[in-house]
Structures are given as structure tokens and as C-alpha cells.
C-alpha atoms as a PDB file:
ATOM      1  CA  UNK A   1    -189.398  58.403  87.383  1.00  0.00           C
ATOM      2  CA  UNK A   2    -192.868  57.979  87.807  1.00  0.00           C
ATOM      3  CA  UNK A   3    -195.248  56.518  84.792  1.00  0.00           C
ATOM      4  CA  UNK A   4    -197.606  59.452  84.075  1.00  0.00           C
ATOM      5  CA  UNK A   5    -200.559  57.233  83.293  1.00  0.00           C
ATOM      6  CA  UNK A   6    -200.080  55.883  86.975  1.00  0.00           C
ATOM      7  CA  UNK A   7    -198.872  58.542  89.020  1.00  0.00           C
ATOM      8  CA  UNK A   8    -199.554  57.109  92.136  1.00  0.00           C
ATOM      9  CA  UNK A   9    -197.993  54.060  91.604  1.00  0.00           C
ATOM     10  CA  UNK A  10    -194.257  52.952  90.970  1.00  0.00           C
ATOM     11  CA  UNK A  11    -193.743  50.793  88.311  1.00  0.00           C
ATOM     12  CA  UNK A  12    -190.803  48.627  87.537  1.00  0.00           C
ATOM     13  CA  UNK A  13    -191.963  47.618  84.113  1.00  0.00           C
ATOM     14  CA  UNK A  14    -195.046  46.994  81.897  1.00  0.00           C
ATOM     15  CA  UNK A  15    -195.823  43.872  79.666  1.00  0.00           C
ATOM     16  CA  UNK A  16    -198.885  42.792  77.312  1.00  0.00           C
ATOM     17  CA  UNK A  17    -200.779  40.324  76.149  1.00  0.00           C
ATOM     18  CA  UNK A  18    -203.007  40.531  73.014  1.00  0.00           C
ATOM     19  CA  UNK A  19    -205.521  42.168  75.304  1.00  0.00           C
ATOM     20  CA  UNK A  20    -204.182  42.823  78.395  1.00  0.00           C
ATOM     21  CA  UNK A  21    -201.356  44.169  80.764  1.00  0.00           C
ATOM     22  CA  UNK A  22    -199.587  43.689  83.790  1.00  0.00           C
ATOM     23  CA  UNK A  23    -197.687  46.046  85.593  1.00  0.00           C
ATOM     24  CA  UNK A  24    -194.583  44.700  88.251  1.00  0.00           C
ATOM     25  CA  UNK A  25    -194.754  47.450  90.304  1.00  0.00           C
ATOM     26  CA  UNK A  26    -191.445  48.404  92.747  1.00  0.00           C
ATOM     27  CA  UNK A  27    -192.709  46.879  95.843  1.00  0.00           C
ATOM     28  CA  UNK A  28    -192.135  43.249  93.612  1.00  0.00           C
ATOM     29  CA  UNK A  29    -196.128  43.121  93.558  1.00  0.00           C
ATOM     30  CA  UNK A  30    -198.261  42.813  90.561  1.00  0.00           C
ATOM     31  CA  UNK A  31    -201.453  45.145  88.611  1.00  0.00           C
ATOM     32  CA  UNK A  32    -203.578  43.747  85.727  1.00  0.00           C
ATOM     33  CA  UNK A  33    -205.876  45.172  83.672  1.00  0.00           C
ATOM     34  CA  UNK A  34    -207.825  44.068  80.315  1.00  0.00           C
ATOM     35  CA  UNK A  35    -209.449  41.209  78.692  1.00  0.00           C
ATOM     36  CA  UNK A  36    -210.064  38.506  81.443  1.00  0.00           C
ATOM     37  CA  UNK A  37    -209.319  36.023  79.006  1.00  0.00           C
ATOM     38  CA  UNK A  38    -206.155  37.623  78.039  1.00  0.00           C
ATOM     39  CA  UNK A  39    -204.725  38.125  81.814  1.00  0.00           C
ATOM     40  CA  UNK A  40    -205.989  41.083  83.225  1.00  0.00           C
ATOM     41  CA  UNK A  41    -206.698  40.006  86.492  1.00  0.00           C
ATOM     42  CA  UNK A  42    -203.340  38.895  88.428  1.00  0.00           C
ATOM     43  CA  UNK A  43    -203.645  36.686  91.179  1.00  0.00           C
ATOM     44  CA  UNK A  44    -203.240  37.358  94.488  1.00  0.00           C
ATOM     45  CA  UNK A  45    -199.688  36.620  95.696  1.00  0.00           C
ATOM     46  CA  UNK A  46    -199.198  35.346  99.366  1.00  0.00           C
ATOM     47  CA  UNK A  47    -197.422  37.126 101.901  1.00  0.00           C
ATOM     48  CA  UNK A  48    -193.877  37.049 101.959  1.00  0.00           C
ATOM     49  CA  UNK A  49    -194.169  35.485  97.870  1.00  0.00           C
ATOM     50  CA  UNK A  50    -192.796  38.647  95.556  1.00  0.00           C
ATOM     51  CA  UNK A  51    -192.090  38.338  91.766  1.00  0.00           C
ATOM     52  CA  UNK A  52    -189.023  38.549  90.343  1.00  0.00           C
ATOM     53  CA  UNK A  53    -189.674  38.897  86.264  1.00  0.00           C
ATOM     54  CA  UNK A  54    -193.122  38.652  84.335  1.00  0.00           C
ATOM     55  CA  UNK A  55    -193.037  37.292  80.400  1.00  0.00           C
ATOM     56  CA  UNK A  56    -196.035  37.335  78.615  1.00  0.00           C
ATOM     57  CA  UNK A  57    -197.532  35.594  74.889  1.00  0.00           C
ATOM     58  CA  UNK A  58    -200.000  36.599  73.272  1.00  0.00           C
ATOM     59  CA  UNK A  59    -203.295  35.764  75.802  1.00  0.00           C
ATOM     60  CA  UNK A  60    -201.354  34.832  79.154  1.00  0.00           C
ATOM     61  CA  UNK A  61    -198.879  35.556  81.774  1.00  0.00           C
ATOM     62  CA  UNK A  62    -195.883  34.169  83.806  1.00  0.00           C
ATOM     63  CA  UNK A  63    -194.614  35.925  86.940  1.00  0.00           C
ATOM     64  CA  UNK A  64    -191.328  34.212  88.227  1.00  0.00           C
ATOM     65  CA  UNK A  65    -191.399  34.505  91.925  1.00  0.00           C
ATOM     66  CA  UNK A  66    -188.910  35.189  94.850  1.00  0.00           C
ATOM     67  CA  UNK A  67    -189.004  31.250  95.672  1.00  0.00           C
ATOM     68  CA  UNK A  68    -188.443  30.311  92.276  1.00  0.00           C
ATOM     69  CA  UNK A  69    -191.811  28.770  91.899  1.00  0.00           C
ATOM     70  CA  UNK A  70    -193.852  30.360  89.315  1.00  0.00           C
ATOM     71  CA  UNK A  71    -197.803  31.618  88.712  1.00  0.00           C
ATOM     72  CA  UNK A  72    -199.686  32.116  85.450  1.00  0.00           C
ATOM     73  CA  UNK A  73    -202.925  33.804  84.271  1.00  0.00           C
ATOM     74  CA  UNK A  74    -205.095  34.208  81.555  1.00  0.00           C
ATOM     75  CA  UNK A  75    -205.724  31.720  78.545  1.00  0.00           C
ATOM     76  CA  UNK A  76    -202.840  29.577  80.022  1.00  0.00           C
ATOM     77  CA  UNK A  77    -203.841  25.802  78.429  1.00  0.00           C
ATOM     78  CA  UNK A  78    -203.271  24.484  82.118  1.00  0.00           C
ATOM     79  CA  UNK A  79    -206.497  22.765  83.927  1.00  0.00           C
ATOM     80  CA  UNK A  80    -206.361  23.963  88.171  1.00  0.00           C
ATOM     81  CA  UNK A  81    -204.735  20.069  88.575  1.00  0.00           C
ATOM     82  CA  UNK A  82    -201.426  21.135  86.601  1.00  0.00           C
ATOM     83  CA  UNK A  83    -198.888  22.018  88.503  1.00  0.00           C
ATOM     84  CA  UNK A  84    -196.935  23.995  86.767  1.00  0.00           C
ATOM     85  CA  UNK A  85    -193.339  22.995  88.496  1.00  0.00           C
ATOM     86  CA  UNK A  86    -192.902  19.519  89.743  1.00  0.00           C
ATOM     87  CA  UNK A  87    -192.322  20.265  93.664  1.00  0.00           C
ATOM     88  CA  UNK A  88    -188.353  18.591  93.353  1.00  0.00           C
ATOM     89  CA  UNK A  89    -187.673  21.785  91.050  1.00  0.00           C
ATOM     90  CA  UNK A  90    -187.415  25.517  90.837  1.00  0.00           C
ATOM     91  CA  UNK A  91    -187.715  27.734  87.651  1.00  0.00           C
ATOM     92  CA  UNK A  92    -184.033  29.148  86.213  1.00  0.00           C
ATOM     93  CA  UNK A  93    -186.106  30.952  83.421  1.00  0.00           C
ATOM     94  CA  UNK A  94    -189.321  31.405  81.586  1.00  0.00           C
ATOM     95  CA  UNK A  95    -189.472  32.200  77.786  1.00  0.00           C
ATOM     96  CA  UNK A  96    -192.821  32.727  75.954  1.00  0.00           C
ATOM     97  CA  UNK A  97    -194.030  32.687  72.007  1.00  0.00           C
ATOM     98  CA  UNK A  98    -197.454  32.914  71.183  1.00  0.00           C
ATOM     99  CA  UNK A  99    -199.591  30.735  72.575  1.00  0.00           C
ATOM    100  CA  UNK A 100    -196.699  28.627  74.399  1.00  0.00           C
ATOM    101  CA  UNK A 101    -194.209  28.833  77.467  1.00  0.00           C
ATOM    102  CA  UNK A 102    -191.135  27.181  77.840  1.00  0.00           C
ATOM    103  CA  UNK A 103    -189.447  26.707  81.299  1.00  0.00           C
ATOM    104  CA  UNK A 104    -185.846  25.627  82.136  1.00  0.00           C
ATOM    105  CA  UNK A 105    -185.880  23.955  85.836  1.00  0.00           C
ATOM    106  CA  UNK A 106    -183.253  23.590  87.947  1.00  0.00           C
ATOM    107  CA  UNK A 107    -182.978  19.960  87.555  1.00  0.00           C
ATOM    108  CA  UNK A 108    -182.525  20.960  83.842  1.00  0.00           C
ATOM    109  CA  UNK A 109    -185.566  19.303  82.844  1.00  0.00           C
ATOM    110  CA  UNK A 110    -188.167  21.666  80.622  1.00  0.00           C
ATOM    111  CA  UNK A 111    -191.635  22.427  80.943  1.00  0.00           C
ATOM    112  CA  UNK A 112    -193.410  23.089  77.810  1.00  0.00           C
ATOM    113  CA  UNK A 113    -197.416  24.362  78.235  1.00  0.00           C
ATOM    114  CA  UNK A 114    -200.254  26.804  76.673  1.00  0.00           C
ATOM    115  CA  UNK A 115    -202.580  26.010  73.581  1.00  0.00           C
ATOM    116  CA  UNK A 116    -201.946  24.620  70.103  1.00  0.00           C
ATOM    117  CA  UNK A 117    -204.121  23.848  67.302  1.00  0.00           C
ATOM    118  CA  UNK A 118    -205.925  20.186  66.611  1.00  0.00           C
ATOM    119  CA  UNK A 119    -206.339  18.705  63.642  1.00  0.00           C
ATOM    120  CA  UNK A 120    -209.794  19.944  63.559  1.00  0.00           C
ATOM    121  CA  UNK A 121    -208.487  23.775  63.605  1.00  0.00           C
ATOM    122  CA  UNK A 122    -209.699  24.405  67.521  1.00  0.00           C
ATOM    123  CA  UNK A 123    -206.910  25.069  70.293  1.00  0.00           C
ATOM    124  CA  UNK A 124    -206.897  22.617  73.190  1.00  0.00           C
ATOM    125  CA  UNK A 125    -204.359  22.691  75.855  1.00  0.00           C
ATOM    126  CA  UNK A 126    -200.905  21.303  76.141  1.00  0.00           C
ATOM    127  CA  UNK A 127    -198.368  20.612  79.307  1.00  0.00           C
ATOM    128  CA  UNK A 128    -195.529  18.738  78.618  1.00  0.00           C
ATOM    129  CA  UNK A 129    -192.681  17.685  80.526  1.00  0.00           C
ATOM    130  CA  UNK A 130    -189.628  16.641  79.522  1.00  0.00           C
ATOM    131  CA  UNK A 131    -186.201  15.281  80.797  1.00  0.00           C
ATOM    132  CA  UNK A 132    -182.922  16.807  80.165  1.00  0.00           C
ATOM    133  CA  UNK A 133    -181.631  16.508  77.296  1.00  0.00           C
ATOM    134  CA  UNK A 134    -179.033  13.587  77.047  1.00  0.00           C
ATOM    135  CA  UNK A 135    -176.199  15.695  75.345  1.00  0.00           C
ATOM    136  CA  UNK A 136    -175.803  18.458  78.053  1.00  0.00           C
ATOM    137  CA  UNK A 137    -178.084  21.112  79.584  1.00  0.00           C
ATOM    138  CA  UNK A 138    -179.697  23.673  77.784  1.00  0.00           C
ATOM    139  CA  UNK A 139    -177.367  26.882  77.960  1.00  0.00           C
ATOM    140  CA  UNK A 140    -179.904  29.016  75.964  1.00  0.00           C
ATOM    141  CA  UNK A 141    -183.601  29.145  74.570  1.00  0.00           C
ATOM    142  CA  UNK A 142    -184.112  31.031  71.424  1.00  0.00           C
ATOM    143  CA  UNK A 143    -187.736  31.604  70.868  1.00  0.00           C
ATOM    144  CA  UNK A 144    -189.169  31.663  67.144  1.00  0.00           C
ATOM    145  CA  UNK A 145    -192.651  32.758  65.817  1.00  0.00           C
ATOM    146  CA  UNK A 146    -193.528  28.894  65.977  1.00  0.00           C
ATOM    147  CA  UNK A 147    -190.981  27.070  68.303  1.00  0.00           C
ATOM    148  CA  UNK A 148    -188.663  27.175  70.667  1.00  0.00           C
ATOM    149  CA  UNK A 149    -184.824  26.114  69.781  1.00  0.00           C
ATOM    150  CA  UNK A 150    -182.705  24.966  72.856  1.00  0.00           C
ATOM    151  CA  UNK A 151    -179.064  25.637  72.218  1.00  0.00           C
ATOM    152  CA  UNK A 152    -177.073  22.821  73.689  1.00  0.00           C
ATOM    153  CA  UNK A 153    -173.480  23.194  72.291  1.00  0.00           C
ATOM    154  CA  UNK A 154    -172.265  24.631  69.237  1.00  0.00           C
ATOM    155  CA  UNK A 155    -172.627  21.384  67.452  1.00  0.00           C
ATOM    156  CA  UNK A 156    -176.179  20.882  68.713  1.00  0.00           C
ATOM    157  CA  UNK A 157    -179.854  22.620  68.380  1.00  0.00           C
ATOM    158  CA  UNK A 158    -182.879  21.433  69.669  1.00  0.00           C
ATOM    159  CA  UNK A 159    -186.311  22.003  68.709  1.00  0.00           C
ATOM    160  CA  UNK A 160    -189.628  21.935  70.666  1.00  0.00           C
ATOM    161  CA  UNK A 161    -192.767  22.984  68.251  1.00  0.00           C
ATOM    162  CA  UNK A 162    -195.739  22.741  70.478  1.00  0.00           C
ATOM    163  CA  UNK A 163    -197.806  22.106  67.460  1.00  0.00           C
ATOM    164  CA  UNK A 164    -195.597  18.673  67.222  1.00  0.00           C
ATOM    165  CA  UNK A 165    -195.727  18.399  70.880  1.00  0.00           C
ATOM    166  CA  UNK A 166    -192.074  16.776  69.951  1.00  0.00           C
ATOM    167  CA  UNK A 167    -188.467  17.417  70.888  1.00  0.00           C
ATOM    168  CA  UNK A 168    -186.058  16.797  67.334  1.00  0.00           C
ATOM    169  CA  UNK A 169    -182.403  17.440  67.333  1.00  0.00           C
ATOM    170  CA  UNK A 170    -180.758  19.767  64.674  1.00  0.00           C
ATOM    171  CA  UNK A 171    -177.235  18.419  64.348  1.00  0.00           C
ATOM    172  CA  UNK A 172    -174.779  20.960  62.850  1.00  0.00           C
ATOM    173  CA  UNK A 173    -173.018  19.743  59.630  1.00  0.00           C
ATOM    174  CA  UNK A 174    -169.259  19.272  60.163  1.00  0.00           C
ATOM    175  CA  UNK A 175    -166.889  22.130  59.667  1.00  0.00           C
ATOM    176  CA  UNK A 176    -169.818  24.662  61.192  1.00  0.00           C
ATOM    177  CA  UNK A 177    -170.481  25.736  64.847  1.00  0.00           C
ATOM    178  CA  UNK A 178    -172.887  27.694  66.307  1.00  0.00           C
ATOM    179  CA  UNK A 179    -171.625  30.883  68.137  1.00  0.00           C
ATOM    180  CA  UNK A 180    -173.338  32.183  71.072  1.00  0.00           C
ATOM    181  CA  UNK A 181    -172.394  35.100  73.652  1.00  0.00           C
ATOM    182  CA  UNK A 182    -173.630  34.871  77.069  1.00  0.00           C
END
């Protein structure tokens, strides 16, 4: 069924930012439209490159692409010299809170970027990088309103605040596990 805002066009799904949109239309291209800022204008994907899934936080975008590579837009935190994925990996998912993104990689290493506050109250950019964890790969990411917990085993959280720009483990007291369905 068509949208009936876009007739002409056949759209697979819609997400938002504060103060934009993207569209992933059927042919596995993209449509923006809104605040700059906020990601309304997509890039242009090369030939051949399709997305797979789009997440979105509150002022930019991630499309997950057909080569497992991904592209993001709008108030991202990343300078043009980040590279997003190190070229010896591929994205497995993309999760998104706020002003942050979280990426598992298929080495199982995790890819933390966007914009957190300073001390002095003003957002500057983050990227970080970090190998897997010692105690097993990350099975699941559970996004919060302020970080992202990595569920490892049910004896063992992680949790990445971006504000902390710091990776702490949340041991689970004896006698307790955690349960989780795929």
C-alpha cells in the first residue's frame, strides 16, 4: 500500500530525527527531508551500494548498507577523517539513543560515536572504539535514555554512557540471572 503523502513513491518505512526524516524507499534507496542539521539531506549512495535498515537519534542518521559498511548524516559528532568502520570489519547492527550510536562489528568490537556534553555545558564530538569485551561477545544492546547496556551473559551487563566515554561492568549478585529471549 502506497503512503498517501507520497503517492508516487513506495516506501518501505519512515524514521525521524528531532527535525527531520528519512524515507527507505522499496527500491533499498533513500529520501530526506527537514532540518539540514538534523539529517534531511541523505547522501548519495553509489551504484550497486543499497541500504538495508536506517536508525535514527535525535539530530542524525545511520543507514546500514548491502555491504555491511555503514553511512551517517546530520549532527553526527564525526569530523570527514572518521571512518566510521575500521576497513577489517563490517556492521552486525546499529542501535541509537539521543545524541549517540552504538555499533556491534563483526569482529565483535563496538563503535561508540555522536555528541555529549563538556564540562562547560557545550556538546563536542565523540568516536570511540573499543575491543571486545573479554568475557564473551555482546549477544544484545539495550538502549536507555542515557546509555547503552551490552548484555553479555546472564551473569554479566555492561555499560557504555557516552557522557563517561567509559565501559563499567554490572556484575549480577549471586543467586540472580538475567533472562533474555532472542
Amino acid at each position: 500500500e502506497k503512503w498517501p503523502i507520497f503517492p508516487m513513491l513506495d516506501i518501505l518505512s519512515i524514521i525521524a530525527t528531532n527535525n527531520a526524516f528519512t524515507a527507505h524507499l522499496n527500491d533499498d534507496t533513500l529520501i530526506s527531508w527537514g532540518q539540514e542539521m538534523s539529517g534531511g539531506v541523505a547522501p548519495l549512495l553509489e551504484k550497486g551500494i543499497n541500504v538495508t535498515a536506517i536508525r535514527a537519534n535525535n539530530f542524525s542518521f545511520v543507514a546500514i548498507l548491502n555491504n555491511k559498511k555503514a553511512i551517517t548524516w546530520g549532527r553526527t559528532g564525526l569530523s570527514e577523517k572518521d571512518t566510521l568502520v575500521p576497513d577489517t570489519a563490517t556492521i552486525k547492527d546499529v542501535f541509537s539513543i539521543g545524541m549517540h550510536h552504538c555499533a556491534i562489528l563483526s569482529d565483535n568490537r563496538l563503535v561508540f560515536w555522536g555528541e555529549k556534553l563538556n564540562n562547560k555545558m557545550k556538546f563536542v564530538p565523540f568516536y570511540t572504539l573499543i575491543d571486545p569485551p573479554k568475557a564473551g561477545p555482546v549477544k544484545a544492546v539495550i538502549p536507555t535514555n542515557k546509555e547503552f547496556l551490552l548484555y553479555i551473559s546472564s551473569k554479566l551487563l555492561l555499560s557504555f554512557n557516552p557522557s563517561l566515554n567509559k565501559l563499567v561492568e554490572l556484575p549480577i549478585p549471586d543467586g540472580n540471572e538475567i533472562a533474555y529471549w532472542e
